[in-house]
N, C-alpha and C. Protein backbone atom coordinates (compact mmCIF):
# COMPACT_ATOMS: atom_id res chain seq x y z
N UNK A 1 -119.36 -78.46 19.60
CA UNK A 1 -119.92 -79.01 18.42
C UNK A 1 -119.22 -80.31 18.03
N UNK A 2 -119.28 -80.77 16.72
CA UNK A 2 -118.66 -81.56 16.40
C UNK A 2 -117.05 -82.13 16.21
N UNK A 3 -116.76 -80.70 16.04
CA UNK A 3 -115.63 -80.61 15.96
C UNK A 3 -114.60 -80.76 17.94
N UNK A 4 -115.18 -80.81 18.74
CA UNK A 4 -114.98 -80.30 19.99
C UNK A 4 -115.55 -82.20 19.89
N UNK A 5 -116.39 -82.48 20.06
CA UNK A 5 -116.71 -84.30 20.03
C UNK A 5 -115.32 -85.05 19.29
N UNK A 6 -115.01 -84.89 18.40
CA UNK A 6 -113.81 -85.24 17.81
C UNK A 6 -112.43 -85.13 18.61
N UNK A 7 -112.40 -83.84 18.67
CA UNK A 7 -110.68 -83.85 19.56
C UNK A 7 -111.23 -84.22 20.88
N UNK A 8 -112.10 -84.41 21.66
CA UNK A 8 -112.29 -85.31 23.18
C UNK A 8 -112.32 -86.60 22.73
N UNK A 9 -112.80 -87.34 21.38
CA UNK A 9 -112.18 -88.46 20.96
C UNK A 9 -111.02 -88.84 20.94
N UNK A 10 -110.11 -87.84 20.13
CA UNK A 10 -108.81 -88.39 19.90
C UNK A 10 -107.99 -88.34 21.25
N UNK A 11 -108.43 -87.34 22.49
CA UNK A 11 -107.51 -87.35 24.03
C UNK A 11 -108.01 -88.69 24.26
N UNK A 12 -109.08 -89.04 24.09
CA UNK A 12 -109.74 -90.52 24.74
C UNK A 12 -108.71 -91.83 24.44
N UNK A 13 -108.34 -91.34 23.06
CA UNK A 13 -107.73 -92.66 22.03
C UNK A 13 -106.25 -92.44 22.76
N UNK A 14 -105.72 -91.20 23.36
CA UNK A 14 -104.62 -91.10 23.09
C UNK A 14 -103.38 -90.67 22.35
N UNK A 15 -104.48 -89.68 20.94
CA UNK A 15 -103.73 -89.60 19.55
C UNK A 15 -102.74 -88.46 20.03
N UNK A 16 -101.65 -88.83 19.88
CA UNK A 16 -100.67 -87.26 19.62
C UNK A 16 -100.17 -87.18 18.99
N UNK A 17 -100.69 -87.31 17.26
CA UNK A 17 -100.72 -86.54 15.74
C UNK A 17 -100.52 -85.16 15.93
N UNK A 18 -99.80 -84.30 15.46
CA UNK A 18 -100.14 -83.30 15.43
C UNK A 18 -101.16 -82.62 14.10
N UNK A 19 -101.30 -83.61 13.72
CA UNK A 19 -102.44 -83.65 12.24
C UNK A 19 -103.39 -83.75 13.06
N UNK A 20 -104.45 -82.93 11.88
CA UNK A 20 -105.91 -82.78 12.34
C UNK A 20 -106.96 -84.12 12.40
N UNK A 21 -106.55 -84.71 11.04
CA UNK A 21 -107.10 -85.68 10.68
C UNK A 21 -106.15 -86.86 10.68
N UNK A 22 -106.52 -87.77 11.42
CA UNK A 22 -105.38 -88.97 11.54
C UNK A 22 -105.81 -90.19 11.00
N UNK A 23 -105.27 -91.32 10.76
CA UNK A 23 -105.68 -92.58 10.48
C UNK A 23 -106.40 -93.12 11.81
N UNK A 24 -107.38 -94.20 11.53
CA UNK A 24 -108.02 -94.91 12.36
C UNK A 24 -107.29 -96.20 12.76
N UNK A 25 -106.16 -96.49 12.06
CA UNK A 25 -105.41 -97.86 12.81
C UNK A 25 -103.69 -97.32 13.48
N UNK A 26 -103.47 -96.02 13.11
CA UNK A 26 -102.29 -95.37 14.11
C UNK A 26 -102.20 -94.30 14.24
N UNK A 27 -101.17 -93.78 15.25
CA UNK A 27 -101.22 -92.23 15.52
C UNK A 27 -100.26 -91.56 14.37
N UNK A 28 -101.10 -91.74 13.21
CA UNK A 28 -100.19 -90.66 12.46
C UNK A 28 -101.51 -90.09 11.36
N UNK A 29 -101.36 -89.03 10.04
CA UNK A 29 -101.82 -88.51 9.57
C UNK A 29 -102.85 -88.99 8.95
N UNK A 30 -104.11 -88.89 8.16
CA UNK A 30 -104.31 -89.71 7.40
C UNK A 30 -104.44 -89.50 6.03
N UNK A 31 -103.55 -90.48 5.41
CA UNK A 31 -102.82 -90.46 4.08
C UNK A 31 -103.93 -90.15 2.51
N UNK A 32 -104.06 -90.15 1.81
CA UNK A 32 -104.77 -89.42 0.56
C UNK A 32 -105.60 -90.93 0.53
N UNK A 33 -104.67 -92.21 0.55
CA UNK A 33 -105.92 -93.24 0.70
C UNK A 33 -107.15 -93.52 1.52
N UNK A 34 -106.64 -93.06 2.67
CA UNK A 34 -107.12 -92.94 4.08
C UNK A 34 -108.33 -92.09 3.54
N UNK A 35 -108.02 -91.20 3.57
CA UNK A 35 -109.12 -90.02 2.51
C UNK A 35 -110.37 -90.44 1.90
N UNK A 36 -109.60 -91.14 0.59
CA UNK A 36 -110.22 -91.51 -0.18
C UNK A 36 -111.22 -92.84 0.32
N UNK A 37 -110.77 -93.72 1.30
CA UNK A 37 -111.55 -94.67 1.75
C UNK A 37 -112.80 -94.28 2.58
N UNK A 38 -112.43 -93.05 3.01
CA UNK A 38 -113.54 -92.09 4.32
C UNK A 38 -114.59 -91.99 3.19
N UNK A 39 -113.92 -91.14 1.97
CA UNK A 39 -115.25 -90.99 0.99
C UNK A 39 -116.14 -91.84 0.50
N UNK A 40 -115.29 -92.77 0.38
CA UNK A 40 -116.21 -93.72 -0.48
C UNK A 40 -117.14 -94.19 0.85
N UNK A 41 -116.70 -94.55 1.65
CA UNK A 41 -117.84 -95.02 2.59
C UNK A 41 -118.89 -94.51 3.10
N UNK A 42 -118.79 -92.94 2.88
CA UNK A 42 -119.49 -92.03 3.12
C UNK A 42 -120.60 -91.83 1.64
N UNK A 43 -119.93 -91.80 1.05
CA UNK A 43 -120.73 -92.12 -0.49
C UNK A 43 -122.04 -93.48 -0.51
N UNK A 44 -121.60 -94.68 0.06
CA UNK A 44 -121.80 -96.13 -0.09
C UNK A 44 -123.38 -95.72 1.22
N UNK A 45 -123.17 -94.96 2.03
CA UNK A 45 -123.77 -94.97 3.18
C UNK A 45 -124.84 -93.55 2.78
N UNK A 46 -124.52 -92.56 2.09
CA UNK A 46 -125.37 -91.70 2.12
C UNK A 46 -125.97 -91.55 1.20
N UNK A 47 -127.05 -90.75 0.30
CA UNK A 47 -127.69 -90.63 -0.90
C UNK A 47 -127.48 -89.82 -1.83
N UNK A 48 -126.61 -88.82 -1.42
CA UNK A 48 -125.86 -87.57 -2.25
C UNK A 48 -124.58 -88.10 -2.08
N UNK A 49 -124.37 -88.35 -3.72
CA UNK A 49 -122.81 -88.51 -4.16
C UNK A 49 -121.66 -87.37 -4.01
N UNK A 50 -120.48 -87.69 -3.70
CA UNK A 50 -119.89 -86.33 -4.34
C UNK A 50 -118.33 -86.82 -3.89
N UNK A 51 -117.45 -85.71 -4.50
CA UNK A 51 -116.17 -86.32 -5.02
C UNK A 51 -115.25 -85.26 -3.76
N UNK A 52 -114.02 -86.08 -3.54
CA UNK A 52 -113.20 -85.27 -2.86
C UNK A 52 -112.88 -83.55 -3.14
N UNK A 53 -112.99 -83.86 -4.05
CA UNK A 53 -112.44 -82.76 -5.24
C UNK A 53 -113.66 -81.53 -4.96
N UNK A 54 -114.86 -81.55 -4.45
CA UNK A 54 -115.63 -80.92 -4.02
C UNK A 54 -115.78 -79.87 -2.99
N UNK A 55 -114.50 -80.77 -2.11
CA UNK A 55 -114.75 -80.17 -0.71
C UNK A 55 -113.57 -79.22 -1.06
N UNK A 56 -113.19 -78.96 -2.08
CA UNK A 56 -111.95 -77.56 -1.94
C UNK A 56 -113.01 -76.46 -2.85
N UNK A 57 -114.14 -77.21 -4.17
CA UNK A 57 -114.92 -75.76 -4.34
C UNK A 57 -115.51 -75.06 -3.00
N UNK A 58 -116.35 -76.27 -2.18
CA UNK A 58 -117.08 -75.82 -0.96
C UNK A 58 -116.24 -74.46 0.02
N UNK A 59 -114.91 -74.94 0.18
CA UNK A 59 -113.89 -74.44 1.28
C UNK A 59 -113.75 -73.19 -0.17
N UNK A 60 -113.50 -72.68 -1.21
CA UNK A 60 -113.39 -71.83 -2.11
C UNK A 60 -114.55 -70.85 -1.90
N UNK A 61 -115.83 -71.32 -1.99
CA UNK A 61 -117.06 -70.64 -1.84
C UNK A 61 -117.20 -69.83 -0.33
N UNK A 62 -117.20 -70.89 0.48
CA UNK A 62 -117.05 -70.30 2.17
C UNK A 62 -116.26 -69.44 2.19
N UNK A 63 -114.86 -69.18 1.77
CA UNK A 63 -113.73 -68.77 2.56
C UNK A 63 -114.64 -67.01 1.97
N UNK A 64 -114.53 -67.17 0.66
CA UNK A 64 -114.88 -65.80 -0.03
C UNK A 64 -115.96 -65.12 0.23
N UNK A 65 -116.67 -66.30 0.73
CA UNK A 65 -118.45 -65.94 1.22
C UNK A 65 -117.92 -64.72 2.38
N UNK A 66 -117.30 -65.43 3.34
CA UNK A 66 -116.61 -64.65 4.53
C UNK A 66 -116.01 -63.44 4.23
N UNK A 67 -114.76 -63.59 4.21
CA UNK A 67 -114.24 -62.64 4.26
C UNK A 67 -113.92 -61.81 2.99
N UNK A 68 -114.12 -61.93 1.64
CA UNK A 68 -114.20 -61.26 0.32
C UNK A 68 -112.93 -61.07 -0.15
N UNK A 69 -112.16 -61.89 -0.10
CA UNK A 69 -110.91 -61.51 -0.39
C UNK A 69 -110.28 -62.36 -0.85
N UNK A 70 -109.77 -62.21 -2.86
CA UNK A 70 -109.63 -63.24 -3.31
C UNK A 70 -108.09 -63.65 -2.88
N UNK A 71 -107.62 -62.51 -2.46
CA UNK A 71 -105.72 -62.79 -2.77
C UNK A 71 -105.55 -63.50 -1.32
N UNK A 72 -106.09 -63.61 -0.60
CA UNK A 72 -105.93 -64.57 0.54
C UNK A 72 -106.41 -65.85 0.37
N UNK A 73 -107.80 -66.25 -0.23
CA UNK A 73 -108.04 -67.43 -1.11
C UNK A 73 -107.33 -67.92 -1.97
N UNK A 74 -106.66 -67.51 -2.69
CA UNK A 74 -105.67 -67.76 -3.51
C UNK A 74 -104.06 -68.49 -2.47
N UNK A 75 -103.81 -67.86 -1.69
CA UNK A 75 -102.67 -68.04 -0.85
C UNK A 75 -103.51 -69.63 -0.07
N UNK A 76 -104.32 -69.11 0.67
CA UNK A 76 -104.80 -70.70 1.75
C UNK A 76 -105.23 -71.71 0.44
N UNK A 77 -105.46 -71.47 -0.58
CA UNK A 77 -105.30 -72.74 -1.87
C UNK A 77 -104.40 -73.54 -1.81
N UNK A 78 -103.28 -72.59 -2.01
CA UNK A 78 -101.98 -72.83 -2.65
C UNK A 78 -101.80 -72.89 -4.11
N UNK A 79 -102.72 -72.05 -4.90
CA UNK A 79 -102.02 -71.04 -6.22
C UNK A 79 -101.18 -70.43 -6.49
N UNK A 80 -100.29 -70.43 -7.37
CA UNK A 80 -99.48 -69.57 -7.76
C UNK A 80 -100.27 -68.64 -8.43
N UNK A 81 -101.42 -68.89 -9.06
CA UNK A 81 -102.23 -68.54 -10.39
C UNK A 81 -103.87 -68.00 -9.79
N UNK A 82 -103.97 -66.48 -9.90
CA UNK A 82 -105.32 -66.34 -9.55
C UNK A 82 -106.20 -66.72 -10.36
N UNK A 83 -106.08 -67.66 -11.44
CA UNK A 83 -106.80 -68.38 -12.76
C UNK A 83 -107.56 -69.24 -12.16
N UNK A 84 -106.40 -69.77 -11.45
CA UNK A 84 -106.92 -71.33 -10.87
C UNK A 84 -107.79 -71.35 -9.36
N UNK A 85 -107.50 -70.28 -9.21
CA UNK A 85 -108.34 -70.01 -7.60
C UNK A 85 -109.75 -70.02 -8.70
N UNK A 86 -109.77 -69.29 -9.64
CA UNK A 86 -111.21 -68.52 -9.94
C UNK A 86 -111.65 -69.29 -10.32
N UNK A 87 -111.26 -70.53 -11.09
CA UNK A 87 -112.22 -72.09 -11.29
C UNK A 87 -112.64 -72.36 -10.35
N UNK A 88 -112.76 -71.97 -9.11
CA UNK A 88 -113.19 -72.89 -7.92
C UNK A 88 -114.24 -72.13 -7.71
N UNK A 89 -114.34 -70.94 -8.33
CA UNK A 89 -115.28 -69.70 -8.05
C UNK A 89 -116.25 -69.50 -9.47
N UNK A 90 -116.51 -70.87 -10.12
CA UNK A 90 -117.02 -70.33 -10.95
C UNK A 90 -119.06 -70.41 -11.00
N UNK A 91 -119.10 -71.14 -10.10
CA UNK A 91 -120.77 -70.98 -10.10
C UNK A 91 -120.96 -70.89 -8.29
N UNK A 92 -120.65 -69.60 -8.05
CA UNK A 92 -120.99 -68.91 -6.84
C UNK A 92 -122.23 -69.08 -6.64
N UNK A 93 -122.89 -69.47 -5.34
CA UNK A 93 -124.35 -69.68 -4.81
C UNK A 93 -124.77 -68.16 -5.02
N UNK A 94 -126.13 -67.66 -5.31
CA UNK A 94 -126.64 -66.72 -5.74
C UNK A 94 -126.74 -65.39 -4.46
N UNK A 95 -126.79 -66.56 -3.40
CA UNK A 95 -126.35 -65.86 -1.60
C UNK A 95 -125.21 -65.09 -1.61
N UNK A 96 -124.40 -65.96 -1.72
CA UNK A 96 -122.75 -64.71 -2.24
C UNK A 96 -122.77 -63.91 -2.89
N UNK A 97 -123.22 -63.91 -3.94
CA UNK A 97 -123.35 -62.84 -5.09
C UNK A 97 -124.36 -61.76 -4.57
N UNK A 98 -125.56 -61.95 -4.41
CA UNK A 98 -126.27 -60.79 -3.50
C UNK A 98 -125.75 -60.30 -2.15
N UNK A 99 -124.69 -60.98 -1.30
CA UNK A 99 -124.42 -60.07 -0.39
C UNK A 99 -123.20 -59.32 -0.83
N UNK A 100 -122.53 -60.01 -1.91
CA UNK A 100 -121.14 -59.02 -2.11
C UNK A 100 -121.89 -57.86 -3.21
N UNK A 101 -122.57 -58.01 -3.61
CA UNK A 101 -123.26 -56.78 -4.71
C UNK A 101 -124.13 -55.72 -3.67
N UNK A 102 -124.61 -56.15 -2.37
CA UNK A 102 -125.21 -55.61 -1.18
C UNK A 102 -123.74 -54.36 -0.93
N UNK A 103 -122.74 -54.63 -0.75
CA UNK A 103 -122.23 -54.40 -0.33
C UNK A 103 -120.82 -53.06 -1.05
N UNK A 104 -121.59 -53.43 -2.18
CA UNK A 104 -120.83 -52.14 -3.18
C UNK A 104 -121.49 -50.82 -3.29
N UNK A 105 -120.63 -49.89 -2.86
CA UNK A 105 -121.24 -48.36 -3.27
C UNK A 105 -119.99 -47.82 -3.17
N UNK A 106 -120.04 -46.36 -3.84
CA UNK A 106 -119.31 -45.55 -4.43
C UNK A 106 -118.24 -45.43 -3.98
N UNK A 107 -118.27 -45.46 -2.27
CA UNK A 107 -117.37 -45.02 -1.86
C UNK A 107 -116.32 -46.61 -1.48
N UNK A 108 -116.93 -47.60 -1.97
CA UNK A 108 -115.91 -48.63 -1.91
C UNK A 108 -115.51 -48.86 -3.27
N UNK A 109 -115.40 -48.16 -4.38
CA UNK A 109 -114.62 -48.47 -6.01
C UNK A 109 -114.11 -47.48 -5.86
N UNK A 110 -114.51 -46.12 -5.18
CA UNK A 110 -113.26 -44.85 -5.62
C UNK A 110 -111.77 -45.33 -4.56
C-alpha cells in the first residue's frame, strides 16, 4: 500500500532516520514545523480543511473503534488523565457506538 510506496522511497533516497516521518531536505525527523508546513500545503491543495490537532481525534476514534479499550488509549496518547483521553472521544461516529452496543450482553457486565 501506501505505506510500503513510502519506505521503498525513503531506501531509494537513502534515509537512515530511524523516524517514521523525516524531513524532505535531511536525514533526520520531521520537526513540528515540518508538520505544520505538510498541512498547510495539503490544506492549500485540497478542499476539506482540517487542523493537525484532528489527526489525534481520528487516531482516538480508530484505536477504540478496534480494539475497545480505553486504558490502552489513554497510555498510546500519553495521558496521565482518563478526562483527557475522553475529549478525544467525545462525538464517536454512530458506527462505533452500534458495534460496541452490538457487542454487550449479560455475560460481558457480570
Amino acid at each position: 500500500g501506501r505505506l510500503d510506496d513510502y519506505l521503498k522511497e525513503r531506501k531509494q533516497v537513502n534515509c537512515l532516520s530511524p523516524f517514521l516521518f523525516v524531513s524532505s531536505t535531511r536525514d533526520d525527523r520531521l520537526t513540528e514545523h515540518g508538520f505544520k508546513h505538510v498541512i498547510d500545503t495539503l490544506n492549500d491543495r485540497a478542499e476539506v480543511k482540517f487542523h493537525p490537532h484532528q489527526l489525534r481525534h481520528t487516531f482516538a476514534v480508530n484505536v477504540l473503534s478496534v480494539n475497545h479499550d480505553l486504558a490502552a488509549l489513554q497510555q498510546l496518547m500519553g495521558h496521565t488523565d482518563i478526562r483527557m483521553t475522553a475529549v478525544y472521544l467525545r462525538n464517536l461516529p454512530s458506527k462505533v457506538l452500534r458495534s460496541q452496543v452490538a457487542n454487550i450482553s449479560l455475560d460481558n457486565l457480570v
